[in-house]
Protein backbone atom coordinates (compact mmCIF):
# COMPACT_ATOMS: atom_id res chain seq x y z
CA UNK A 1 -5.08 55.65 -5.71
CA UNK A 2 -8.51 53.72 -4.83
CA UNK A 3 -7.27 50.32 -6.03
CA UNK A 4 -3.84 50.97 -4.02
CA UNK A 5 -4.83 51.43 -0.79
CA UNK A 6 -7.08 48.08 -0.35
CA UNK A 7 -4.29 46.16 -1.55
CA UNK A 8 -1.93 47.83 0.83
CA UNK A 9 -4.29 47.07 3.50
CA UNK A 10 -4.47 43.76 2.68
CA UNK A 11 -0.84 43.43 2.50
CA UNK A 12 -0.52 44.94 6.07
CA UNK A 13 -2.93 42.61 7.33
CA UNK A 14 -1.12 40.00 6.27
CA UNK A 15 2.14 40.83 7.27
CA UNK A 16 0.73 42.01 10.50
CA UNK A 17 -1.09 38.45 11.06
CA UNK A 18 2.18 36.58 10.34
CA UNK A 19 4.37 39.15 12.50
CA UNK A 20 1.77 38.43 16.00
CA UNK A 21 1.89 34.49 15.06
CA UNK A 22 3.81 32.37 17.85
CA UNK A 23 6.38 30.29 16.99
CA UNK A 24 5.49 26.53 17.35
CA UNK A 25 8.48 24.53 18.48
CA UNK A 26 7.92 20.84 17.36
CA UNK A 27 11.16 18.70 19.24
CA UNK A 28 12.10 15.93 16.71
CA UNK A 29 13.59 12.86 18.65
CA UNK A 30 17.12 11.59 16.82
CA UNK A 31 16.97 8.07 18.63
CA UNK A 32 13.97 6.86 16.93
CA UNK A 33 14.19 3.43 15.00
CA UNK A 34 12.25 1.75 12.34
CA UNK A 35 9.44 -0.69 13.39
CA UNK A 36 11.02 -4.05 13.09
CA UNK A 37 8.15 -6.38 10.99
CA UNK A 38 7.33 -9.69 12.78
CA UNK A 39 6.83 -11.23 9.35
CA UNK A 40 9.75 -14.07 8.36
CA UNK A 41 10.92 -14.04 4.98
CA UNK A 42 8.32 -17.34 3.80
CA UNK A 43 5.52 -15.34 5.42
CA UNK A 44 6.24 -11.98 3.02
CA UNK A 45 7.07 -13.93 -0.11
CA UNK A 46 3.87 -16.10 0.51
CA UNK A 47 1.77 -13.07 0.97
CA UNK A 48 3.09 -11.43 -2.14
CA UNK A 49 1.95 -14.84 -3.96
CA UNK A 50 -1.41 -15.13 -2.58
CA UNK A 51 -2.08 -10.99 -3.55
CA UNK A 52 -0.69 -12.08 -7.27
CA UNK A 53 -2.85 -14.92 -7.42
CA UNK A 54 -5.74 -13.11 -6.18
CA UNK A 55 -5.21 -10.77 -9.26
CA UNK A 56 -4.58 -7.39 -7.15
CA UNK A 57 -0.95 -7.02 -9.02
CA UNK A 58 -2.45 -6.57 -12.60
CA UNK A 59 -5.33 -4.04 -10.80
CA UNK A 60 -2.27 -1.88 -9.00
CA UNK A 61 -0.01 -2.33 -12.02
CA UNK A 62 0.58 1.20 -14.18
CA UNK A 63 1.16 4.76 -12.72
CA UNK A 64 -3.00 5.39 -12.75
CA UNK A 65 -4.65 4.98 -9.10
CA UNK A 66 -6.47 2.47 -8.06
CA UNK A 67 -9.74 2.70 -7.77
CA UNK A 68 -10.21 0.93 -3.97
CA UNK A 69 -14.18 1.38 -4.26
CA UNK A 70 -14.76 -0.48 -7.53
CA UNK A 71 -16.41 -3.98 -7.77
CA UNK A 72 -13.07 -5.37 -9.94
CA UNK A 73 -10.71 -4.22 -6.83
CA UNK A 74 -13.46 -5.46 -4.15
CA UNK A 75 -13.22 -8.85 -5.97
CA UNK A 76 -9.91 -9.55 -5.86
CA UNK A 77 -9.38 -8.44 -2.55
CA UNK A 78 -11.42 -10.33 -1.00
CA UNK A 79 -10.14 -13.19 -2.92
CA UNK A 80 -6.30 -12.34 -1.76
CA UNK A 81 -7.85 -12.33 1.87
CA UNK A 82 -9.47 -15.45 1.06
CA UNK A 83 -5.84 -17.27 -0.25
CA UNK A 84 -3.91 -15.43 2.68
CA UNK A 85 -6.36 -16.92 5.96
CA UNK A 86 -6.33 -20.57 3.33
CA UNK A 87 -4.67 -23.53 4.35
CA UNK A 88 -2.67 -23.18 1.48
CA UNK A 89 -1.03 -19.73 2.75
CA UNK A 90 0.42 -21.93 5.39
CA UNK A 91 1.60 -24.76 3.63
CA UNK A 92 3.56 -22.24 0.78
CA UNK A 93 5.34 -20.42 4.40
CA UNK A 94 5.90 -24.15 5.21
CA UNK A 95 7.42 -25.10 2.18
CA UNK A 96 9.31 -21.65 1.95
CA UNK A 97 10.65 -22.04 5.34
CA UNK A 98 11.93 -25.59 4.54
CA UNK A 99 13.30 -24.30 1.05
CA UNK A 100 13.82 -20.70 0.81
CA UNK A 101 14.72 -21.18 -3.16
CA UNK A 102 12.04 -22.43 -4.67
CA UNK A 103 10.11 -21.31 -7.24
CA UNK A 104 6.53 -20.57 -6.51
CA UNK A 105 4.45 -21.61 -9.43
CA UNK A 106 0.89 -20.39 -9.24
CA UNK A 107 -2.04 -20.88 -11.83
CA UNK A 108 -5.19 -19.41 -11.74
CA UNK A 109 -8.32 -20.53 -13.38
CA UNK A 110 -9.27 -18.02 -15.10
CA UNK A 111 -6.03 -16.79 -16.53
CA UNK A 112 -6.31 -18.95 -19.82
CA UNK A 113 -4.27 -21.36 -18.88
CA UNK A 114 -5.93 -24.73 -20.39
CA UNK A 115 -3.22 -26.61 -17.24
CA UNK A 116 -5.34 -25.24 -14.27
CA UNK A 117 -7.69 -27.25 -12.23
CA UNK A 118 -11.08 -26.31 -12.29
């Protein structure tokens, strides 16, 4: 009977707490649109090239998290922000604008590939 009536009075507690609670009425508008992006087409493809390039696709590949504070991801992002504010950024939206259909061929250095420029 000693065990019984704290956990009664811990169940009317509870029950009493959640009874005395006011409602909170939270009015959800039905007119609301997406953001529209002000990106084009050339702009997103481009930036999906320059993060590839910079290397952050193999780092966010797999189900595991990445790991935002390690020197590996700090690298590569800062070499995708590098490639996205280049010259070259530009001239790929350029040449995507001008040719939606091409085929974006990108190399880098250290990838193995004996082709790349150094």
């Amino acid at each position: 009977m000693n065990r019984f009536l704290p956990v009664s009075a811990l169940a009317l507690a509870l029950f009493a707490g959640t009874v005395a609670a006011a409602p909170i009425n939270i009015e959800v508008p039905t007119n609301i649109e997406p953001q529209q992006s002000g990106l084009t087409r050339a702009e997103v493809i481009a930036d999906y090239h320059m993060w590839r390039l910079a290397g952050l696709a193999e780092l966010t590949r797999g189900e595991q998290s990445v790991d935002t504070n390690s020197y590996a991801y700090k690298k590569e992002y800062a070499t995708y922000v590098y490639l996205r504010e280049s010259p070259q950024y530009a001239a790929l939206v350029a040449q995507l604008q001008a040719h939606p259909n091409s085929n974006v061929v990108g190399i880098r250095p250290d990838a193995g590939d004996t082709h790349a420029a150094k």
